[in-house]
N, C-alpha and C. Protein backbone atom coordinates (compact mmCIF):
# COMPACT_ATOMS: atom_id res chain seq x y z
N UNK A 1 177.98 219.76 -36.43
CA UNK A 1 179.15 220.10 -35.65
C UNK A 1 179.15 221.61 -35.40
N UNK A 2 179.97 222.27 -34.53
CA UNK A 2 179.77 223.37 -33.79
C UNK A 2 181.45 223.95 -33.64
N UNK A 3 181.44 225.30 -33.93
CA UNK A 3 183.03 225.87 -34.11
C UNK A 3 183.06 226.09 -32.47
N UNK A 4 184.31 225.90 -32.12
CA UNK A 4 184.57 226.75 -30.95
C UNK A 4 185.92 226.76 -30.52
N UNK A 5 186.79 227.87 -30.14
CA UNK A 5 187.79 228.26 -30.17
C UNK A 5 188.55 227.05 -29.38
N UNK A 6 189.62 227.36 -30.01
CA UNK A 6 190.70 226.14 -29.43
C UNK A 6 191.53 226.90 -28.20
N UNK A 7 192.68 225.71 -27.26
CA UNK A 7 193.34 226.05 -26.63
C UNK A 7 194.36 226.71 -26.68
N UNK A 8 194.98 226.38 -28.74
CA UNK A 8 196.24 227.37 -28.80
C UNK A 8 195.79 228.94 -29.27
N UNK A 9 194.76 229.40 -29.54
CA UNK A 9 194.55 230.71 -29.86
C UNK A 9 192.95 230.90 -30.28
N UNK A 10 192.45 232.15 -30.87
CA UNK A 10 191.17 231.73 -31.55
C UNK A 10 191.49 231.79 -32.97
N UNK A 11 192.67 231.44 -33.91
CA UNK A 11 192.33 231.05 -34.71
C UNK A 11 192.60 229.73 -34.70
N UNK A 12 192.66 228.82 -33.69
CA UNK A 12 192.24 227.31 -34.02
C UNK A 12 190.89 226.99 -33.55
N UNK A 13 190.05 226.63 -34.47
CA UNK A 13 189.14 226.13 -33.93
C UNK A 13 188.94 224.68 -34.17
N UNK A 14 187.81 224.39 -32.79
CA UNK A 14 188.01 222.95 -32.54
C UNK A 14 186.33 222.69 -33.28
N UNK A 15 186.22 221.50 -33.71
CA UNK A 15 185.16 221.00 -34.10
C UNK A 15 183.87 220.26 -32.96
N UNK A 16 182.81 220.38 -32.92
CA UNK A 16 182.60 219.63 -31.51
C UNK A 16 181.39 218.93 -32.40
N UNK A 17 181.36 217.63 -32.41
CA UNK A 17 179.98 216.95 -32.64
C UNK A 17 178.65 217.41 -31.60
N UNK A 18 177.17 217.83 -32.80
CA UNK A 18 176.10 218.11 -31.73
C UNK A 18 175.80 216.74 -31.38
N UNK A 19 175.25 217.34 -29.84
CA UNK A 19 174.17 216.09 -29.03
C UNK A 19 175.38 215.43 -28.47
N UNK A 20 174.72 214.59 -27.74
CA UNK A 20 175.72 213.35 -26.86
C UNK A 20 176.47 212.83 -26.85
N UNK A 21 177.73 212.35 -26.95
CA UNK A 21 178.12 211.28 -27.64
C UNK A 21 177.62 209.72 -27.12
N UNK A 22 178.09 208.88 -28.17
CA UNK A 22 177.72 207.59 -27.59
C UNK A 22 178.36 206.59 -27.33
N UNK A 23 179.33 206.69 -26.01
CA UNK A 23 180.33 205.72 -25.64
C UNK A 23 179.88 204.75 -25.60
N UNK A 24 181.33 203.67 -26.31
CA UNK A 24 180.80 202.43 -26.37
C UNK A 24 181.90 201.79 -24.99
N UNK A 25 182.41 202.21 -24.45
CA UNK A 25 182.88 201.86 -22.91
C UNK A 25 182.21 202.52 -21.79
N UNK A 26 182.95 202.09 -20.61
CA UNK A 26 182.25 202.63 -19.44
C UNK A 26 182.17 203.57 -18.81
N UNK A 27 182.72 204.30 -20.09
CA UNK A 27 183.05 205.90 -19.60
C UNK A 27 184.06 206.91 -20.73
N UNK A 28 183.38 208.08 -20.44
CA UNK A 28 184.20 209.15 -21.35
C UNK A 28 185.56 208.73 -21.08
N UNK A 29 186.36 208.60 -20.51
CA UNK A 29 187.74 208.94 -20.02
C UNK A 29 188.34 207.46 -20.79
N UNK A 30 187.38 206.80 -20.94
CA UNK A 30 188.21 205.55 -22.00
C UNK A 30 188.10 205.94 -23.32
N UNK A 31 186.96 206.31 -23.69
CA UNK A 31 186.42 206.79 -24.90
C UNK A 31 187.98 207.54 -25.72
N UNK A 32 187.86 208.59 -24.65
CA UNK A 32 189.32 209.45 -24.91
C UNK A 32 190.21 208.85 -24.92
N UNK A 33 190.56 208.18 -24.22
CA UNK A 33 191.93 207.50 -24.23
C UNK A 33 192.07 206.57 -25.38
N UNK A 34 191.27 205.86 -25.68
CA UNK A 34 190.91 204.88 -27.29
C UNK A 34 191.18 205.89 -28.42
N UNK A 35 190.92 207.25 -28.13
CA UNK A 35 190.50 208.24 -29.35
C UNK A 35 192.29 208.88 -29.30
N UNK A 36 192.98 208.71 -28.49
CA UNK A 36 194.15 209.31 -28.71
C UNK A 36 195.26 208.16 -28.97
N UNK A 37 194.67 206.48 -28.72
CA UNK A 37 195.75 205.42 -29.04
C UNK A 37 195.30 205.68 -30.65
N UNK A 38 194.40 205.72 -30.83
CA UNK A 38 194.06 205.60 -32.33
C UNK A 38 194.59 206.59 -33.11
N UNK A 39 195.01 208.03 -33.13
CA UNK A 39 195.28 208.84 -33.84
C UNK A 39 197.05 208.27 -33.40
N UNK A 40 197.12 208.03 -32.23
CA UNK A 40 199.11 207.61 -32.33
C UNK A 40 199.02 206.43 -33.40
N UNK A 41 198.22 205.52 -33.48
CA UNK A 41 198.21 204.71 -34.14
C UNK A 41 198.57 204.86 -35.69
N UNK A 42 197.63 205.38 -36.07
CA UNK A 42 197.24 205.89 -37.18
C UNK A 42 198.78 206.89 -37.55
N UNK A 43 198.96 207.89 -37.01
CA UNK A 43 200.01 207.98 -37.07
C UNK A 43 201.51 207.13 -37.50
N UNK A 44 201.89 206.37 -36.40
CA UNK A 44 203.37 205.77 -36.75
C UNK A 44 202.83 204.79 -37.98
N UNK A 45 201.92 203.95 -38.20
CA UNK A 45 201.28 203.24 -39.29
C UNK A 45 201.87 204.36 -40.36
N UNK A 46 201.61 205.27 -40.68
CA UNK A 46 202.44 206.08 -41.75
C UNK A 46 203.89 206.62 -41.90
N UNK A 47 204.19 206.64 -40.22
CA UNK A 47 205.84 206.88 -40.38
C UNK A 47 206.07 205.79 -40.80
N UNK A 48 205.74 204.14 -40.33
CA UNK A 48 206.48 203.37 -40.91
C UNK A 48 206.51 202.95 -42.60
N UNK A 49 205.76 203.51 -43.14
CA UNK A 49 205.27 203.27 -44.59
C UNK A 49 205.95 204.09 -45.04
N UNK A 50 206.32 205.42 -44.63
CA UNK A 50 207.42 206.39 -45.12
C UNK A 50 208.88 205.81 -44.92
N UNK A 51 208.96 205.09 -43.64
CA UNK A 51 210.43 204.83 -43.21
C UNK A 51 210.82 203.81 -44.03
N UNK A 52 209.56 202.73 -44.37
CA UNK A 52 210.28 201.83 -45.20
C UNK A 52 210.24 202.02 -46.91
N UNK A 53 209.78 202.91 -47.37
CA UNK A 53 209.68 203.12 -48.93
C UNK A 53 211.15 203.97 -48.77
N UNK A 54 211.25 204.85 -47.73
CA UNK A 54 212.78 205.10 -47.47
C UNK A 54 213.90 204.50 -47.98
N UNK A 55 213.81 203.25 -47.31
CA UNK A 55 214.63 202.28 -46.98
C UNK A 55 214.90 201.10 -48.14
N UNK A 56 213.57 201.19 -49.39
CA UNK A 56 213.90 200.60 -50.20
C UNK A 56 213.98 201.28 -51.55
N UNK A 57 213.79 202.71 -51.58
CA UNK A 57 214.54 203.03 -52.59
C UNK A 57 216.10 203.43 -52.12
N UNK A 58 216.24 204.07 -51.38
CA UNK A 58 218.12 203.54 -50.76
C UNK A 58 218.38 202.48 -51.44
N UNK A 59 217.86 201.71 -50.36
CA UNK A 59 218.63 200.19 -50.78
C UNK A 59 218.93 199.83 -52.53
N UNK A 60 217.66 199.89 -53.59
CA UNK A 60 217.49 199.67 -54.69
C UNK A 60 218.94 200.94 -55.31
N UNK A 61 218.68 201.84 -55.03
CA UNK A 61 219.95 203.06 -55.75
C UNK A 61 221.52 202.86 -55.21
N UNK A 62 221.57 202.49 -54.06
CA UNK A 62 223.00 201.93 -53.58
C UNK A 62 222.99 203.49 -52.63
N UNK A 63 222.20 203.72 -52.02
CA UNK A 63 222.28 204.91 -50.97
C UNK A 63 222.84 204.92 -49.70
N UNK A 64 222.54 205.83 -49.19
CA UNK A 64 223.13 206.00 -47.37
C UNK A 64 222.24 204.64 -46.92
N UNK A 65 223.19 204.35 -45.59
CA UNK A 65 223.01 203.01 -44.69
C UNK A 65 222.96 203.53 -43.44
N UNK A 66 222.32 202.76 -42.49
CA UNK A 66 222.02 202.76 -40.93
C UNK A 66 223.08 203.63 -40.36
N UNK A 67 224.54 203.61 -40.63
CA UNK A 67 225.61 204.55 -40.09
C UNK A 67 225.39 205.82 -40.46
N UNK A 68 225.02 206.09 -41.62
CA UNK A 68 224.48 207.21 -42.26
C UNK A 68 223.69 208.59 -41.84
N UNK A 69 222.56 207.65 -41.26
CA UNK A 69 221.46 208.39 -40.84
C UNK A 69 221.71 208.74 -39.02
N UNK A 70 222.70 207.23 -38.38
CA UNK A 70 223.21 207.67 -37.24
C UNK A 70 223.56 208.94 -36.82
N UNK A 71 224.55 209.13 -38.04
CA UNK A 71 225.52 210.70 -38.09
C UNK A 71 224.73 211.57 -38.21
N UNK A 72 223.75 211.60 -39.02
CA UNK A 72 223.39 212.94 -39.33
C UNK A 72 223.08 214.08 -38.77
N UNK A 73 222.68 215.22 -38.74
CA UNK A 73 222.52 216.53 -37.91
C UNK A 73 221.68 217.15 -38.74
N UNK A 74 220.90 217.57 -38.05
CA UNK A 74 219.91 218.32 -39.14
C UNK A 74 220.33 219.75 -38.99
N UNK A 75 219.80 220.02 -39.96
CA UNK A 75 220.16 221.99 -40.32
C UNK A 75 219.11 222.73 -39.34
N UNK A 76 218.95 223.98 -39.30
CA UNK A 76 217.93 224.93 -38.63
C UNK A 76 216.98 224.45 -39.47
N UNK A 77 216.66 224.66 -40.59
CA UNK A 77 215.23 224.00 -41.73
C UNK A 77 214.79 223.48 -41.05
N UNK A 78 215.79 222.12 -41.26
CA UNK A 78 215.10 220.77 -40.80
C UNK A 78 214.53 220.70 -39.06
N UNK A 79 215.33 221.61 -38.69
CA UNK A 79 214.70 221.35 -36.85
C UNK A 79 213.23 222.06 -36.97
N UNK A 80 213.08 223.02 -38.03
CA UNK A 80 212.11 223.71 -37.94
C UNK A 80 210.58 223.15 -38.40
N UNK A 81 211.08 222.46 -39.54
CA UNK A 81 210.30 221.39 -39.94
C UNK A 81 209.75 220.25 -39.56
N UNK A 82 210.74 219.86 -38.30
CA UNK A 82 210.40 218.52 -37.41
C UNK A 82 209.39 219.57 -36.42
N UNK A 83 209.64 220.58 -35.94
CA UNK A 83 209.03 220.70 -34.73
C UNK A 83 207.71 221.39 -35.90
N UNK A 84 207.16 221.37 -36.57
CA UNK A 84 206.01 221.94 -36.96
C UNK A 84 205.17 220.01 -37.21
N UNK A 85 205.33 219.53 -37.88
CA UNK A 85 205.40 217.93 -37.91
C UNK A 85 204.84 217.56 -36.55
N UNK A 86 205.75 217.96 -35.39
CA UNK A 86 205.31 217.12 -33.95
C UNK A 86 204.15 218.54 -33.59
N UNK A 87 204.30 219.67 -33.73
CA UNK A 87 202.76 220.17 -33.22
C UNK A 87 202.01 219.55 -33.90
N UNK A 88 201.95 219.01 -35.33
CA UNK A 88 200.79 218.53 -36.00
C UNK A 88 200.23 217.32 -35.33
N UNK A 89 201.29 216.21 -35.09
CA UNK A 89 200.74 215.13 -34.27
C UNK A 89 200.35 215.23 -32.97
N UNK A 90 201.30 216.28 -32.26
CA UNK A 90 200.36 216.40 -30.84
C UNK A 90 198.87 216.70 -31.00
N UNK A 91 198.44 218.02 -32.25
CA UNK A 91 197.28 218.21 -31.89
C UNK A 91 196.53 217.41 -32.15
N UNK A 92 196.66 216.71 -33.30
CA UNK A 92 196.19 215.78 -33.86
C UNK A 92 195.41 214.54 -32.55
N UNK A 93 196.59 214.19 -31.94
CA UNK A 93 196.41 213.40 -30.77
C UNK A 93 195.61 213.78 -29.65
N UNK A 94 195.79 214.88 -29.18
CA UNK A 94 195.11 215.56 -28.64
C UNK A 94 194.01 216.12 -28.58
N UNK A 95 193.29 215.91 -29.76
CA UNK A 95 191.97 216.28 -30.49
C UNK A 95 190.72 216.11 -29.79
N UNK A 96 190.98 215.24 -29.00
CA UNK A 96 189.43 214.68 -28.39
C UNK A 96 189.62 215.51 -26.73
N UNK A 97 191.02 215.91 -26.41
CA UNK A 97 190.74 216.39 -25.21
C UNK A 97 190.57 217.86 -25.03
N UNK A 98 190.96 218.34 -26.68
CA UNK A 98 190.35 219.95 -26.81
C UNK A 98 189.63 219.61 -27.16
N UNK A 99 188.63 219.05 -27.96
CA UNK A 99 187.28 218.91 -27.73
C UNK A 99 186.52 219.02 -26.56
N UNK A 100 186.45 218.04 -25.68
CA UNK A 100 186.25 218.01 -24.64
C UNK A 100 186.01 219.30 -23.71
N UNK A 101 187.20 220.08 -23.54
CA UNK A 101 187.47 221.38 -22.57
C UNK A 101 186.66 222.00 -23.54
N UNK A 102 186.79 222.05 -24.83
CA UNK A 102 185.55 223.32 -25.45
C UNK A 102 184.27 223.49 -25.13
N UNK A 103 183.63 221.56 -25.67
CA UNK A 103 182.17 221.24 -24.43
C UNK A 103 182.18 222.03 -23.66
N UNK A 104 182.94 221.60 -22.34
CA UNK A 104 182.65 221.88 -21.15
C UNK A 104 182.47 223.52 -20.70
N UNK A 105 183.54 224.33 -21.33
CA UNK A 105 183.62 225.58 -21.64
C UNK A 105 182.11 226.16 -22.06
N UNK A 106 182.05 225.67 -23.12
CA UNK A 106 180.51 225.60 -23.61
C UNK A 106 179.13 225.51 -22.67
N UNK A 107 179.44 224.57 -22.05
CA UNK A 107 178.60 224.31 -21.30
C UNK A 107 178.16 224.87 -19.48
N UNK A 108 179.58 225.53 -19.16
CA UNK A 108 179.26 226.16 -18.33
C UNK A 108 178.85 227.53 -18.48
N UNK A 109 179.21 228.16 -19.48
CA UNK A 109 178.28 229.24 -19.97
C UNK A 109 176.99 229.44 -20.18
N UNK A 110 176.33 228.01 -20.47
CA UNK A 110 174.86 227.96 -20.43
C UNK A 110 174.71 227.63 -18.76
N UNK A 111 175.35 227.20 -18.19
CA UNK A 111 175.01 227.08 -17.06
C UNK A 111 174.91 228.17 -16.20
N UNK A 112 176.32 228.93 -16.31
CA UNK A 112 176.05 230.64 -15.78
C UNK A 112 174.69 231.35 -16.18
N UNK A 113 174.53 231.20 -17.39
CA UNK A 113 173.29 232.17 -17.77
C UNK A 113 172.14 231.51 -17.19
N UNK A 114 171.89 230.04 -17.04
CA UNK A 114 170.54 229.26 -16.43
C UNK A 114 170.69 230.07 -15.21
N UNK A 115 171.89 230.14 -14.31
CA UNK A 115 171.96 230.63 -12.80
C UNK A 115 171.78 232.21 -12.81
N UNK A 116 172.03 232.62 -13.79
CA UNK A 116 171.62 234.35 -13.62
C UNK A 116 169.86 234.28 -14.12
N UNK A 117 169.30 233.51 -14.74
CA UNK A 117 167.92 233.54 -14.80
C UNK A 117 167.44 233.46 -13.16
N UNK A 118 167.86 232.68 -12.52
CA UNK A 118 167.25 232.03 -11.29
C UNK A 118 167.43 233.34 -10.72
N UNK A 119 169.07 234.20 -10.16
CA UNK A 119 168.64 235.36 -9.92
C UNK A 119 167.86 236.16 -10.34
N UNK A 120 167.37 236.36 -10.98
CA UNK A 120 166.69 237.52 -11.80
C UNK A 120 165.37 237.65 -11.17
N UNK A 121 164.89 235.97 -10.78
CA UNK A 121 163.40 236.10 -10.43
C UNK A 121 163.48 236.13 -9.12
């Protein structure tokens, strides 16, 4: 694998597998799209495992109920905490299409320099 700077700054860097990849559809653009149902996937699969161990120690202690959580309001913390949470899953989700732009990034740089050889001679 190969470092190369990400879209939110250069201290994210994105990971890029060497060589080709090897789609097993009819095209990159599904590939990706499979690669970002799967990380949403993967994802709520754990909110719901959180939401319901939630839900049954409540229940088991005699805790807050569905009206409960209706009401609630979160503090500054907590807004601050949710929105660090959803950058994690966007990037997360998003992973294969900064990948992608890094390639390509990547790759037209070797291409500039192939085309300044050709000038040269």
């Amino acid at each position: 694998m190969v470092a190369a700077p990400g879209l939110f700054g250069p201290a994210e860097k994105v990971w890029i597998p060497k060589g080709r990849p090897s789609p097993f559809h009819d095209g990159p653009t599904k590939d990706q799209l499979l690669s970002m149902v799967m990380a949403l996937t993967v994802e709520v699969s754990v909110l719901r495992e959180r939401l319901d161990t939630h839900e049954r120690v409540s229940e088991a202690k005699g805790g807050f109920g569905t009206k409960d959580v209706e009401e609630y309001n979160a503090d500054t913390a907590a807004n601050g905490e949710r929105s660090s949470l959803r950058s994690r899953i966007m990037q997360k989700v998003f992973r294969i299409l900064r990948q992608e732009t890094a390639r390509l990034e990547t790759e037209d740089e070797n291409y500039d320099e192939i085309m300044k050889e050709f000038d040269d001679v």
